[in-house]
N, C-alpha and C. Protein backbone atom coordinates (compact mmCIF):
# COMPACT_ATOMS: atom_id res chain seq x y z
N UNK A 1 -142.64 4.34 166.33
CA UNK A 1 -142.64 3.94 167.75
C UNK A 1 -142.06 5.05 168.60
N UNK A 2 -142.79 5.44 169.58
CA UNK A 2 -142.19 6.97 170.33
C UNK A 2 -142.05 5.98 172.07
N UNK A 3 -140.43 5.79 172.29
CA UNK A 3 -140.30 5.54 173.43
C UNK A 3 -140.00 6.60 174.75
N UNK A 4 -141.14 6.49 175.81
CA UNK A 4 -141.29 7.34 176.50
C UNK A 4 -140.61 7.10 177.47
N UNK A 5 -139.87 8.55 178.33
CA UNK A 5 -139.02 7.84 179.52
C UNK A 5 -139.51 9.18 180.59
N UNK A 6 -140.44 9.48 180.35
CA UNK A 6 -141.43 10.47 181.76
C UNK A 6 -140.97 10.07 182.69
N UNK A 7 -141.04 8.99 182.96
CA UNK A 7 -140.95 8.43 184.77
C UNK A 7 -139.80 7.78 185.16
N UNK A 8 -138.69 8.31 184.17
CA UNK A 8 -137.38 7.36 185.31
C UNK A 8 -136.86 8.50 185.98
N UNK A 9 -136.81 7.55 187.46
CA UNK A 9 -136.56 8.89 188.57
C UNK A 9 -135.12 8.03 188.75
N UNK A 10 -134.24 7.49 188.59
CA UNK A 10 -132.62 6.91 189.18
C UNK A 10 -132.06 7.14 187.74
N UNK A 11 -130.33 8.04 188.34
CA UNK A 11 -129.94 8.12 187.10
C UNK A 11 -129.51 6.90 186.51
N UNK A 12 -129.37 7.49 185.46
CA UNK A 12 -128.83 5.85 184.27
C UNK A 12 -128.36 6.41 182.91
N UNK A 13 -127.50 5.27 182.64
CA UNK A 13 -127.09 5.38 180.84
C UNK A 13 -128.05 4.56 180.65
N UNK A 14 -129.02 5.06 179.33
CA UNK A 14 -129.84 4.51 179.06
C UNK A 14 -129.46 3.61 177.47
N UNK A 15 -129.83 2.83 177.48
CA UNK A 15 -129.56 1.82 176.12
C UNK A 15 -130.17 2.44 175.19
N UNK A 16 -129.70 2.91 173.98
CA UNK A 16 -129.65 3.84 173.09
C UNK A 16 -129.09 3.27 171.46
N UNK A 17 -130.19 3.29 170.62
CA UNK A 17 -129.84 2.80 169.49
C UNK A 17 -128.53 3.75 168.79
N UNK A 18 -127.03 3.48 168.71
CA UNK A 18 -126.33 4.33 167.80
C UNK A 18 -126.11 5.45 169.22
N UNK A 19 -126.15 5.41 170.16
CA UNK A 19 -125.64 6.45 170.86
C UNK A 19 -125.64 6.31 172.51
N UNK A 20 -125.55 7.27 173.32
CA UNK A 20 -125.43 6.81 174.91
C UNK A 20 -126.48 8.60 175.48
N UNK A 21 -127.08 8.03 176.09
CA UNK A 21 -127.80 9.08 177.12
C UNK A 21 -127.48 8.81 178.95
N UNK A 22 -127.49 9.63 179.36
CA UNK A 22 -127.57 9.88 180.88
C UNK A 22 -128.50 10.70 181.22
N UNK A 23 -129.84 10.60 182.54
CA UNK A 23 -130.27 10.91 182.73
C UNK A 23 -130.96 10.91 183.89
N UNK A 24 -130.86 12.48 184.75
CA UNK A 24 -130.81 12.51 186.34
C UNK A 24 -131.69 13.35 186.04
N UNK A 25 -133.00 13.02 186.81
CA UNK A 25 -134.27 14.13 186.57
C UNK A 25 -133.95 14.93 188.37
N UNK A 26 -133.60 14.77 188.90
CA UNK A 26 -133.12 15.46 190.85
C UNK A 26 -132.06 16.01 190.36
N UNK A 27 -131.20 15.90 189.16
CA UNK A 27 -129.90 16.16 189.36
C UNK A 27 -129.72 17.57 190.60
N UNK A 28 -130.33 18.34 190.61
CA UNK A 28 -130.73 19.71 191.53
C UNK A 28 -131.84 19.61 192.39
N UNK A 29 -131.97 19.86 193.44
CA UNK A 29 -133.29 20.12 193.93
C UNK A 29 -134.00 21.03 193.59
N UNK A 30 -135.38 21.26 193.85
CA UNK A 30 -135.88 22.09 193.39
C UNK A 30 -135.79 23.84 193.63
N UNK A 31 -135.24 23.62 195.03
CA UNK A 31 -134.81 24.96 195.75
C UNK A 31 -133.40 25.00 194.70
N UNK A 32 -132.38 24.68 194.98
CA UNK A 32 -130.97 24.80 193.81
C UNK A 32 -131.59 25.18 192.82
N UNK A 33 -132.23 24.49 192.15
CA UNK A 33 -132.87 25.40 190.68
C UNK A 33 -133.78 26.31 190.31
N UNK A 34 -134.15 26.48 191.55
CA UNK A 34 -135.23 27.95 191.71
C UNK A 34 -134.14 29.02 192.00
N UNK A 35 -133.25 28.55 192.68
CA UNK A 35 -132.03 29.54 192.94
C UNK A 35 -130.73 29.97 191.99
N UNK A 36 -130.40 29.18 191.14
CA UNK A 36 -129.87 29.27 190.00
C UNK A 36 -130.20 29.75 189.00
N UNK A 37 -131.77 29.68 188.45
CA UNK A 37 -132.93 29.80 187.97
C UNK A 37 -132.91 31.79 187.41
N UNK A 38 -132.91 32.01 188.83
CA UNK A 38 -132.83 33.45 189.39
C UNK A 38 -131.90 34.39 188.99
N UNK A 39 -130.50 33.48 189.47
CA UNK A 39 -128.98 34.16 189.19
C UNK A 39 -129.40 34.51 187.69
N UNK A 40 -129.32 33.43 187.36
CA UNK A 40 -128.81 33.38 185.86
C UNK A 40 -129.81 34.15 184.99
N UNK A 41 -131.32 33.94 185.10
CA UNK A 41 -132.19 35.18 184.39
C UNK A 41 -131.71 36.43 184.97
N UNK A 42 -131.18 36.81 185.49
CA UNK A 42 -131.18 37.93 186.26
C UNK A 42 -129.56 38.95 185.55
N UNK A 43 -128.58 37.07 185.61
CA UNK A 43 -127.22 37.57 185.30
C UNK A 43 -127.02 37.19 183.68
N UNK A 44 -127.36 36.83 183.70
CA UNK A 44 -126.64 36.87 181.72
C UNK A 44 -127.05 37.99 180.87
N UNK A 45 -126.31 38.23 180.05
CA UNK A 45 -126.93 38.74 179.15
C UNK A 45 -127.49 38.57 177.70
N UNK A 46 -128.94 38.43 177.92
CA UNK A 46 -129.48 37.38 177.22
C UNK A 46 -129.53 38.47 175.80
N UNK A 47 -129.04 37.58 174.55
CA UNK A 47 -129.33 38.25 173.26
C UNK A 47 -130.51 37.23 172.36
N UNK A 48 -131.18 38.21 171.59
CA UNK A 48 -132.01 37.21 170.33
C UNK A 48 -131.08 37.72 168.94
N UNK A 49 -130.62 36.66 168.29
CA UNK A 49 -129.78 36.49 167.32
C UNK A 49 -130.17 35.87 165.85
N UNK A 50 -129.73 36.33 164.59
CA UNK A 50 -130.08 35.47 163.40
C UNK A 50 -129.41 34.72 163.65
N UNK A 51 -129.86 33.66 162.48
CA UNK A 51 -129.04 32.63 161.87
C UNK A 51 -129.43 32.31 160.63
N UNK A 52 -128.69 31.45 159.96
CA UNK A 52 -128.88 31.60 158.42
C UNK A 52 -129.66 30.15 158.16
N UNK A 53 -130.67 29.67 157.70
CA UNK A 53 -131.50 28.26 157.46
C UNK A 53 -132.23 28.43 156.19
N UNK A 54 -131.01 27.58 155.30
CA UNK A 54 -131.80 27.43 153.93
C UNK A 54 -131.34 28.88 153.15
N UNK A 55 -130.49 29.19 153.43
CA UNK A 55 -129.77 30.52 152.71
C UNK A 55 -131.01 31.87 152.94
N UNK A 56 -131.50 31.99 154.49
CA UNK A 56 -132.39 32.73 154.29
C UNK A 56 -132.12 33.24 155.85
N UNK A 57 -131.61 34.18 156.74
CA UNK A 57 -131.53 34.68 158.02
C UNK A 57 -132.82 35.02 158.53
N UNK A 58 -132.85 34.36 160.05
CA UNK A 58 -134.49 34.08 160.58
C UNK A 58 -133.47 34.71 161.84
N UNK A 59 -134.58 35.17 162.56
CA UNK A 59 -134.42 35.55 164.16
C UNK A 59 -134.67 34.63 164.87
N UNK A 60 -134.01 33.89 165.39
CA UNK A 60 -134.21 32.47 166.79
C UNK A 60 -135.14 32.58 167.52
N UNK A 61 -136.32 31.72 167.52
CA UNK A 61 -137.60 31.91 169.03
C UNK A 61 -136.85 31.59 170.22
N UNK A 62 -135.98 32.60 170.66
CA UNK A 62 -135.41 32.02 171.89
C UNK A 62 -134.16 33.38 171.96
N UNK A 63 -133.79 33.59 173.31
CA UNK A 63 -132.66 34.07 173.67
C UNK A 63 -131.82 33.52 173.90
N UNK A 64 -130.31 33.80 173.97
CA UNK A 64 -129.35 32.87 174.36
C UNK A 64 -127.82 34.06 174.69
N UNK A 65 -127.13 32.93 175.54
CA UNK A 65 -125.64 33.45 176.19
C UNK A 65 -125.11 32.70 175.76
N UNK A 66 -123.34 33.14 175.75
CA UNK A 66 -123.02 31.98 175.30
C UNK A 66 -121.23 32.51 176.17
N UNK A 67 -120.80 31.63 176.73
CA UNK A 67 -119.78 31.28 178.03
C UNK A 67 -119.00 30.82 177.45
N UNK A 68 -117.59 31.16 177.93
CA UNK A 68 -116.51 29.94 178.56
C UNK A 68 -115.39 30.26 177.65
N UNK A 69 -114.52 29.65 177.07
CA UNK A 69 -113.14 29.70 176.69
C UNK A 69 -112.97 29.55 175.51
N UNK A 70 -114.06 29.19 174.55
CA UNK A 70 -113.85 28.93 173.13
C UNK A 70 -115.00 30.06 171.83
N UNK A 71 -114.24 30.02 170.82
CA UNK A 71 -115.55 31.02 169.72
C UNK A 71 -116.33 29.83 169.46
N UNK A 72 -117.52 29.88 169.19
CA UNK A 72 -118.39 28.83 168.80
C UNK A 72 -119.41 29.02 167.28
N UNK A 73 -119.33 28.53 166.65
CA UNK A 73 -119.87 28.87 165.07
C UNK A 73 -120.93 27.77 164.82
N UNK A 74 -122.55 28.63 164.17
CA UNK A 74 -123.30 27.22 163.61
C UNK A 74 -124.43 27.81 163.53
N UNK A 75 -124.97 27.43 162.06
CA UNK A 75 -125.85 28.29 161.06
C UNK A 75 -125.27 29.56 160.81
N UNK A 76 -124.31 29.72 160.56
CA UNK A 76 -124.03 31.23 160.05
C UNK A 76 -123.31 32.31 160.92
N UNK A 77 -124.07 31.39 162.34
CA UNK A 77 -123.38 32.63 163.45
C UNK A 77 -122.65 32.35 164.43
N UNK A 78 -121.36 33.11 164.78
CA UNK A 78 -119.80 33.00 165.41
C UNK A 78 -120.91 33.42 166.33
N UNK A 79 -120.64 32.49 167.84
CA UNK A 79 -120.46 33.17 169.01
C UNK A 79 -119.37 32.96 169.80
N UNK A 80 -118.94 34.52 169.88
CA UNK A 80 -117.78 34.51 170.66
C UNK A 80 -118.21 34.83 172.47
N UNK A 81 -117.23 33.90 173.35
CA UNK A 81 -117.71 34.22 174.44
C UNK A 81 -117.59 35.21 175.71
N UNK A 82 -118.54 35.04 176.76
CA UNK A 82 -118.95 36.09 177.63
C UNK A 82 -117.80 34.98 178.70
N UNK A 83 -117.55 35.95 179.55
CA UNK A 83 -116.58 35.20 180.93
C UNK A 83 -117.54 34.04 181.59
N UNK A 84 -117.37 33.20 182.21
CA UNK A 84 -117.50 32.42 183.33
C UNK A 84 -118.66 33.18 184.34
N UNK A 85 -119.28 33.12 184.83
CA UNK A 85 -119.92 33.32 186.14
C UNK A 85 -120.00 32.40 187.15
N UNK A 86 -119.72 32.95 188.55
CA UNK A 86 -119.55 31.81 189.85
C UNK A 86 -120.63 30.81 190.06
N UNK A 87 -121.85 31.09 189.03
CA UNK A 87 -122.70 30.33 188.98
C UNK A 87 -122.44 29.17 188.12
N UNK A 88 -122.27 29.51 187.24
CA UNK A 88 -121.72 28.80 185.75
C UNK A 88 -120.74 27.59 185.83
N UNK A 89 -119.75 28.40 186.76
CA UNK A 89 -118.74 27.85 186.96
C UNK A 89 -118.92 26.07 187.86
N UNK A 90 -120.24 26.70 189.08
CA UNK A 90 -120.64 26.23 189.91
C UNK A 90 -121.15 24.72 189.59
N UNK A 91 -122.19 24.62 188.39
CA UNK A 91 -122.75 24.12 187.89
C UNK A 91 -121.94 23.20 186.11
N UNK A 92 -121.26 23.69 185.73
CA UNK A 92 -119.79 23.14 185.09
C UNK A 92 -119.41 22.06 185.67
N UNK A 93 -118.48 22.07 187.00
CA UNK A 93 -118.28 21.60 187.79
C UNK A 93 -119.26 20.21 188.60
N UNK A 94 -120.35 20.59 188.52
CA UNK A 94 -121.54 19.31 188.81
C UNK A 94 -121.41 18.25 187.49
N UNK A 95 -122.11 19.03 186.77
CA UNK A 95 -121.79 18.48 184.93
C UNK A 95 -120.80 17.94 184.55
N UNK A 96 -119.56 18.16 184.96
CA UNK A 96 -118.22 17.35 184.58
C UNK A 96 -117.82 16.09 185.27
N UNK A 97 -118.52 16.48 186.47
CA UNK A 97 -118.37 14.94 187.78
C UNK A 97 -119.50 14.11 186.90
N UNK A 98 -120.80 14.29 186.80
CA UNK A 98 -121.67 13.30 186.24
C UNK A 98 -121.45 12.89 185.16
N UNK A 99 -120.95 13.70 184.20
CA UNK A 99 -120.84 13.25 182.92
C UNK A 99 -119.45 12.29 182.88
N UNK A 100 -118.86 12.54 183.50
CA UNK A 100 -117.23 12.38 183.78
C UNK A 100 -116.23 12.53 182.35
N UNK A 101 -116.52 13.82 182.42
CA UNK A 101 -116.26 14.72 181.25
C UNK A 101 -116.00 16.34 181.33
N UNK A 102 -114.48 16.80 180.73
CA UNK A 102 -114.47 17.91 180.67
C UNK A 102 -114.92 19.27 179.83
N UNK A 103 -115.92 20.22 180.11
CA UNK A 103 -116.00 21.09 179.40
C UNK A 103 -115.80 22.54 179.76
N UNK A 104 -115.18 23.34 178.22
CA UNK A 104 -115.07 24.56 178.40
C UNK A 104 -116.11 25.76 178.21
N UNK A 105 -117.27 25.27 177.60
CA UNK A 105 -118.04 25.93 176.88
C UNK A 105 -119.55 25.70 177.47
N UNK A 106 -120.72 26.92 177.90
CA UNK A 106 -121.59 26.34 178.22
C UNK A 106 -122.23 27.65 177.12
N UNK A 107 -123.83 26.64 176.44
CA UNK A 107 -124.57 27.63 175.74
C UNK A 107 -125.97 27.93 176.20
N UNK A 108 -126.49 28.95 176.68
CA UNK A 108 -127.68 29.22 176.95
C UNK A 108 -129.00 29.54 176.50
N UNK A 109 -129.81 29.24 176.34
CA UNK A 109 -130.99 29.30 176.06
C UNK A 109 -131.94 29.56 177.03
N UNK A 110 -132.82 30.79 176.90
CA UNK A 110 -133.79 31.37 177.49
C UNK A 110 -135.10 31.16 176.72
N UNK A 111 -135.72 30.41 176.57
CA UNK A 111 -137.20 30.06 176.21
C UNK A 111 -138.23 30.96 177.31
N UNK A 112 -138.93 31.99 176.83
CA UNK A 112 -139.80 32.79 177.57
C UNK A 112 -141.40 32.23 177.51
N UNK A 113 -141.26 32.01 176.29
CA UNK A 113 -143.26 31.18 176.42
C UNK A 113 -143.44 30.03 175.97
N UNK A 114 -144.12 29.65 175.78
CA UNK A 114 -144.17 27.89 174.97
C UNK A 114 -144.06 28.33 173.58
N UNK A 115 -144.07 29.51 172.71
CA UNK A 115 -143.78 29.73 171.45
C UNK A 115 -142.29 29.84 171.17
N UNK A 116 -141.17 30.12 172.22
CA UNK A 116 -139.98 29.54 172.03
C UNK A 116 -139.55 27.92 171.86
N UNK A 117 -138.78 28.05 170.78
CA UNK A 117 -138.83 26.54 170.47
C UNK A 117 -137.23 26.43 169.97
N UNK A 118 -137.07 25.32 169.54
CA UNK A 118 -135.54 24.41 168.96
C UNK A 118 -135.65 23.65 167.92
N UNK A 119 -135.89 23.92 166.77
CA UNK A 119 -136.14 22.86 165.58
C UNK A 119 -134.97 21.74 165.68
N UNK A 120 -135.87 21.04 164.99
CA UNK A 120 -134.77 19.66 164.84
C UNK A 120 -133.38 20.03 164.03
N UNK A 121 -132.69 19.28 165.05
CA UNK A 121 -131.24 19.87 164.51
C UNK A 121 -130.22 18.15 165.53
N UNK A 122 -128.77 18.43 165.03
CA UNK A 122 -127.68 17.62 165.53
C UNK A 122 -126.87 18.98 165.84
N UNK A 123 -126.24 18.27 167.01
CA UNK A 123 -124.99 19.20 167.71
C UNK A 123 -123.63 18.41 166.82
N UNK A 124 -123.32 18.38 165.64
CA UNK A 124 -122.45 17.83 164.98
C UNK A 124 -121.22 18.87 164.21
N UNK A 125 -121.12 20.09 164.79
CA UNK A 125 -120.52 21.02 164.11
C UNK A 125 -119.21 20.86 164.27
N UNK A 126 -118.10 20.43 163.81
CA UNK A 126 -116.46 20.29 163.69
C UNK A 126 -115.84 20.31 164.89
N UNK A 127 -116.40 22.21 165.37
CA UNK A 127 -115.98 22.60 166.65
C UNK A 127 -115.89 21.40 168.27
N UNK A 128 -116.92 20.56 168.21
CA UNK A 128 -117.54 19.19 169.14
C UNK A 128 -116.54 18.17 168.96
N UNK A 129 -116.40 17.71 167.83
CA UNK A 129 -115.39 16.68 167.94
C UNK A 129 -116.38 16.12 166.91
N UNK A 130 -115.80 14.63 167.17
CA UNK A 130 -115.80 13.33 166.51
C UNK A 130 -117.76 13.09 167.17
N UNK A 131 -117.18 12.24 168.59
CA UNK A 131 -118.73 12.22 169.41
C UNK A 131 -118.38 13.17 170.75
N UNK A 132 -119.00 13.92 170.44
CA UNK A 132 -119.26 14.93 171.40
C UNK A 132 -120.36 14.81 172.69
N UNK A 133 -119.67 15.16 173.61
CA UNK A 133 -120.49 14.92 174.73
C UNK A 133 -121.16 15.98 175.38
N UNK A 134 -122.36 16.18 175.66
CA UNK A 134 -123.22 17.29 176.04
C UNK A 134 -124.35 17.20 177.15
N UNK A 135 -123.69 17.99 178.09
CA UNK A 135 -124.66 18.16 179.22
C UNK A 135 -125.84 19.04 179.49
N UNK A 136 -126.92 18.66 178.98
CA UNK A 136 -127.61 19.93 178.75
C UNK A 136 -128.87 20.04 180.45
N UNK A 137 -128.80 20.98 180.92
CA UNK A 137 -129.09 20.96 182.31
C UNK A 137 -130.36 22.02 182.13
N UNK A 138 -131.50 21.89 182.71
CA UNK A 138 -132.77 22.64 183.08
C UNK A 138 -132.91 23.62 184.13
N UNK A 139 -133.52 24.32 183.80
CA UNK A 139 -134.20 25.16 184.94
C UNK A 139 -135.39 26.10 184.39
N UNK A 140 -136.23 26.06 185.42
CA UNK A 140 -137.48 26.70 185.28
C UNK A 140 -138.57 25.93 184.97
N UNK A 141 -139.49 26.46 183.73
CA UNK A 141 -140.56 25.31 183.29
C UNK A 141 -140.04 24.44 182.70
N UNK A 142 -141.01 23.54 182.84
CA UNK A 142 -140.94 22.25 182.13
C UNK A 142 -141.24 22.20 180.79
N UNK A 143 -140.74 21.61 180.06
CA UNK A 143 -140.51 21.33 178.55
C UNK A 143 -140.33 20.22 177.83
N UNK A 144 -141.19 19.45 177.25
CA UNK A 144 -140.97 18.53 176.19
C UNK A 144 -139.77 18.92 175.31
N UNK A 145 -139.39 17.49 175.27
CA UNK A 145 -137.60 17.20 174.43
C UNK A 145 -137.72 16.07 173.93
N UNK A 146 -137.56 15.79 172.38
CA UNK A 146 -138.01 14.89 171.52
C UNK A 146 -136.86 14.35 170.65
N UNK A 147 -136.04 13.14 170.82
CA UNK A 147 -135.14 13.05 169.46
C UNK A 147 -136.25 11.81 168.54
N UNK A 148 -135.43 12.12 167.50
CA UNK A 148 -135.97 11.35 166.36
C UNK A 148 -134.21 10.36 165.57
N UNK A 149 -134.94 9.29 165.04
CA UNK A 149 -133.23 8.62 164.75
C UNK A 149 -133.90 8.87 163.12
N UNK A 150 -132.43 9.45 162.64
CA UNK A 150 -132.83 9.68 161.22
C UNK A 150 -133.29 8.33 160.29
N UNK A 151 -132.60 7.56 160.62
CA UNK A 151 -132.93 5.85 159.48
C UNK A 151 -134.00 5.44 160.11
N UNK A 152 -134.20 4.82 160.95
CA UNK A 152 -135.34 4.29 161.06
C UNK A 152 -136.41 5.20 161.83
N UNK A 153 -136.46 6.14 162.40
CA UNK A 153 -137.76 7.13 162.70
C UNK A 153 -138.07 6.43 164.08
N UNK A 154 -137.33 6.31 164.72
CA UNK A 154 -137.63 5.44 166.17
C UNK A 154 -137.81 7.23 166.99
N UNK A 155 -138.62 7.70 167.78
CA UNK A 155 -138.08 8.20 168.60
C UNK A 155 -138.48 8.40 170.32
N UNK A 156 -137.20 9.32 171.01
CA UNK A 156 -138.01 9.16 172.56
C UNK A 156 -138.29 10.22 173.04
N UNK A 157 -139.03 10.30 174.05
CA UNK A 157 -139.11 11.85 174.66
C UNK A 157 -138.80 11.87 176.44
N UNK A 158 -138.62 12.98 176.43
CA UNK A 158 -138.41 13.60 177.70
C UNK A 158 -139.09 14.58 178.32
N UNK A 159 -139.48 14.78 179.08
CA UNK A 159 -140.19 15.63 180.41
C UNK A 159 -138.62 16.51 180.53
N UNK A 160 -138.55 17.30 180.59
CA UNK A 160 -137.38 18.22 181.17
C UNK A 160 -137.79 19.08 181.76
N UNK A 161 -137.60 18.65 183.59
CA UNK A 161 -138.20 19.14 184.66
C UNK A 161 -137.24 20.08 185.67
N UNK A 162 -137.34 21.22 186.18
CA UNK A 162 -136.11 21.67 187.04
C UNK A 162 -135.15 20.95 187.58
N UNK A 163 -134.15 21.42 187.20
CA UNK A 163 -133.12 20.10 187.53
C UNK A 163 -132.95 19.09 187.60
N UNK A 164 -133.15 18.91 186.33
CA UNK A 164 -133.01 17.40 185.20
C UNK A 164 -131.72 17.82 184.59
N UNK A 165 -130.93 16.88 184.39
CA UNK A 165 -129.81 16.51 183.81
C UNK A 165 -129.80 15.83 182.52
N UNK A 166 -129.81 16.23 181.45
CA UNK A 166 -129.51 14.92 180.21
C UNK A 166 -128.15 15.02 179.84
N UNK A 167 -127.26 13.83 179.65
CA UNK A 167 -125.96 13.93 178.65
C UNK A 167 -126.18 13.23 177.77
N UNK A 168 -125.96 13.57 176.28
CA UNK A 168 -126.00 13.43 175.05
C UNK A 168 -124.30 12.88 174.84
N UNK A 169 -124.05 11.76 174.63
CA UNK A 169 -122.66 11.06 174.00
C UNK A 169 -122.74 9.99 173.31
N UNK A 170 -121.71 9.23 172.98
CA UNK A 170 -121.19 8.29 171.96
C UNK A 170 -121.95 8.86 170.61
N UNK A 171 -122.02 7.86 169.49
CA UNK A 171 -122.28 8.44 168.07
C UNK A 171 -123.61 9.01 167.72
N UNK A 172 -124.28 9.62 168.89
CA UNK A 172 -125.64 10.18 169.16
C UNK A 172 -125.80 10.73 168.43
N UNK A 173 -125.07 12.12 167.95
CA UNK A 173 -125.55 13.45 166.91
C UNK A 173 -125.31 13.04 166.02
N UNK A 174 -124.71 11.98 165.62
CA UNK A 174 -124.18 11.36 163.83
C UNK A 174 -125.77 10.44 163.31
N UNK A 175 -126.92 10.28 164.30
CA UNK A 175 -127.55 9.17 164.22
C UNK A 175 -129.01 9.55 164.57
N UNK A 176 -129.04 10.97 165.68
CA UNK A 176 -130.47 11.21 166.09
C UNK A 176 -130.44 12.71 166.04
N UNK A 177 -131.52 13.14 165.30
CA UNK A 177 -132.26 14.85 165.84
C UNK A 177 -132.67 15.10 167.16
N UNK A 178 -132.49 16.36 167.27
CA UNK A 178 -133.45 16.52 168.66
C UNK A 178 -134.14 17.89 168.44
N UNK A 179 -135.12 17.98 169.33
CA UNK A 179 -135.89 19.38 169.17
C UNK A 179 -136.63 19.45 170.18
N UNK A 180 -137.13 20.88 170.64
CA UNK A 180 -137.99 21.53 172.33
C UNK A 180 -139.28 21.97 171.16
N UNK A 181 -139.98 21.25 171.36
CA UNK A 181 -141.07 21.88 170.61
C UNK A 181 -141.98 22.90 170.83
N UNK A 182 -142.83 23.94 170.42
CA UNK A 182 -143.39 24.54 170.72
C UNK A 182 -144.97 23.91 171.77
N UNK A 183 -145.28 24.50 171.75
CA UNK A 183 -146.58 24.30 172.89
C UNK A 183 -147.17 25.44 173.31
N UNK A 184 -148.73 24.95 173.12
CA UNK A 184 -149.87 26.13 173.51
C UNK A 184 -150.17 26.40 175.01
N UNK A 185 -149.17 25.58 175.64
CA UNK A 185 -149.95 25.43 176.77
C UNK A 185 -149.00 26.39 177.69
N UNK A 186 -149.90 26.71 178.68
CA UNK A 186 -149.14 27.77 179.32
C UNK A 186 -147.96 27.32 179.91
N UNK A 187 -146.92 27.80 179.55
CA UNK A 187 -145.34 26.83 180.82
C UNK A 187 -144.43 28.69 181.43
N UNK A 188 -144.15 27.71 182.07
CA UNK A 188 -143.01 29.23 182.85
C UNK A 188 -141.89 29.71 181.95
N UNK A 189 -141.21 29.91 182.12
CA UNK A 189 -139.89 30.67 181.29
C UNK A 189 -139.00 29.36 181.84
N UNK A 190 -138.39 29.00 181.00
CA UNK A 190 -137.02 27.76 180.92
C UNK A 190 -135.80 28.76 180.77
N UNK A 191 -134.62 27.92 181.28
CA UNK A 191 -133.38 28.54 181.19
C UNK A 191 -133.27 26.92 180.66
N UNK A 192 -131.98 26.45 179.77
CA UNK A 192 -131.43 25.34 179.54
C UNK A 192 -130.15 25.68 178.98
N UNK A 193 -129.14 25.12 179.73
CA UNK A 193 -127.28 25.77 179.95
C UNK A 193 -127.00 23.81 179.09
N UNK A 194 -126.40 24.02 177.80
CA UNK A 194 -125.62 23.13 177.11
C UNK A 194 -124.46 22.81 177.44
N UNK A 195 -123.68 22.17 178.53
CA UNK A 195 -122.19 22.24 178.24
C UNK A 195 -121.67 21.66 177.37
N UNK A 196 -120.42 21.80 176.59
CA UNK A 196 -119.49 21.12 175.72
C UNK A 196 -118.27 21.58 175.67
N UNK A 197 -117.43 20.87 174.80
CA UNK A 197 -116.22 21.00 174.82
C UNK A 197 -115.84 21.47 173.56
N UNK A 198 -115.39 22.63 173.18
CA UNK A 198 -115.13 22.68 171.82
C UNK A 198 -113.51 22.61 172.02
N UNK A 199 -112.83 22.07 170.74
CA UNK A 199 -111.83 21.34 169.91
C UNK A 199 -111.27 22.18 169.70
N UNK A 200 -112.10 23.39 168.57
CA UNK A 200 -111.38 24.48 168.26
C UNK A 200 -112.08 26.05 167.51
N UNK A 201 -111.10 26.53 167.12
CA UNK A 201 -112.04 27.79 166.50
C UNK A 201 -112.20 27.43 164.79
């Protein structure tokens, strides 16, 4: 059963088997995220990085930054972080009021064509906590976002449209995968900024 939630335009915690979602598809207007959009391709410095899957180091379909106050470790690879930007900071700050939640840590992802992708995976790494809460915020093209619940194979999807908001909390990553799947179809370049809180090093 694939429950679809394309069309909710008012945010909401959505009722969630084993976990809690929030989800503001305006969270930004479209000008704010064409403008943020900008900074941030423009200002990070975007790296492509291994990681280790299945005792075998692959190069990531995707670029990524990685921010804020804590080292962050998972598949193999420590990222230690880059400073804050007034953008970053800017947008932190939005994310912590909605979520009503503090974080130190934001991770970036630069998806350049629809052949950048996110295999199924849980944000469950030590560093997060117990249930970890995660604001993962859009910009640019639009992108299909798919979890799957490991026991029973229920899953939902998402449209992740410029300044869309999802938070990922309660026992979510103990219970569901998620993944940005690839796609043939032509899409723009995505930026997608993760916040979280890491615990520790």
């Amino acid at each position: 059963m694939t429950l679809s939630l394309f069309d909710s335009q008012s945010p909401q915690w959505l009722p969630v088997q084993q976990g809690k979602l929030l989800w503001i598809p305006d969270f930004l207007s479209l000008s704010e995220a064409s403008d943020y959009y900008q900074a941030l391709y423009h200002g990070l410095d975007w790296q492509q990085q291994a990681i280790t899957l299945f005792g075998k180091s692959i190069m990531q379909p995707r670029l990524q930054a990685w921010h804020g106050d804590k080292t962050y470790t998972y598949s193999g690879l420590t990222m230690h972080p880059n400073p804050w930007t007034a953008e970053l900071l800017e947008l932190k700050a939005r994310c912590e009021h909605a979520a009503e939640h503090r974080f130190n840590t934001v991770f970036a992802n630069l998806y350049r064509t629809g052949q950048d992708s996110m295999g199924w995976h849980q944000d469950n790494e030590k560093e997060l906590g117990i249930n970890p809460v995660i604001a993962s915020l859009s910009l640019g093209g639009t992108r299909r976002f798919v979890f799957k619940h490991l026991q029973c194979k229920s899953k939902m999807e998402f449209e992740l449209t410029p300044g869309s908001l999802l938070v990922m909390a309660g026992p979510l990553q103990h219970h569901w995968q998620h993944a940005l799947p690839k796609t043939q179809k032509s899409v723009a370049p995505r930026i997608n900024l993760t916040f979280r809180h890491v615990v520790s090093e």
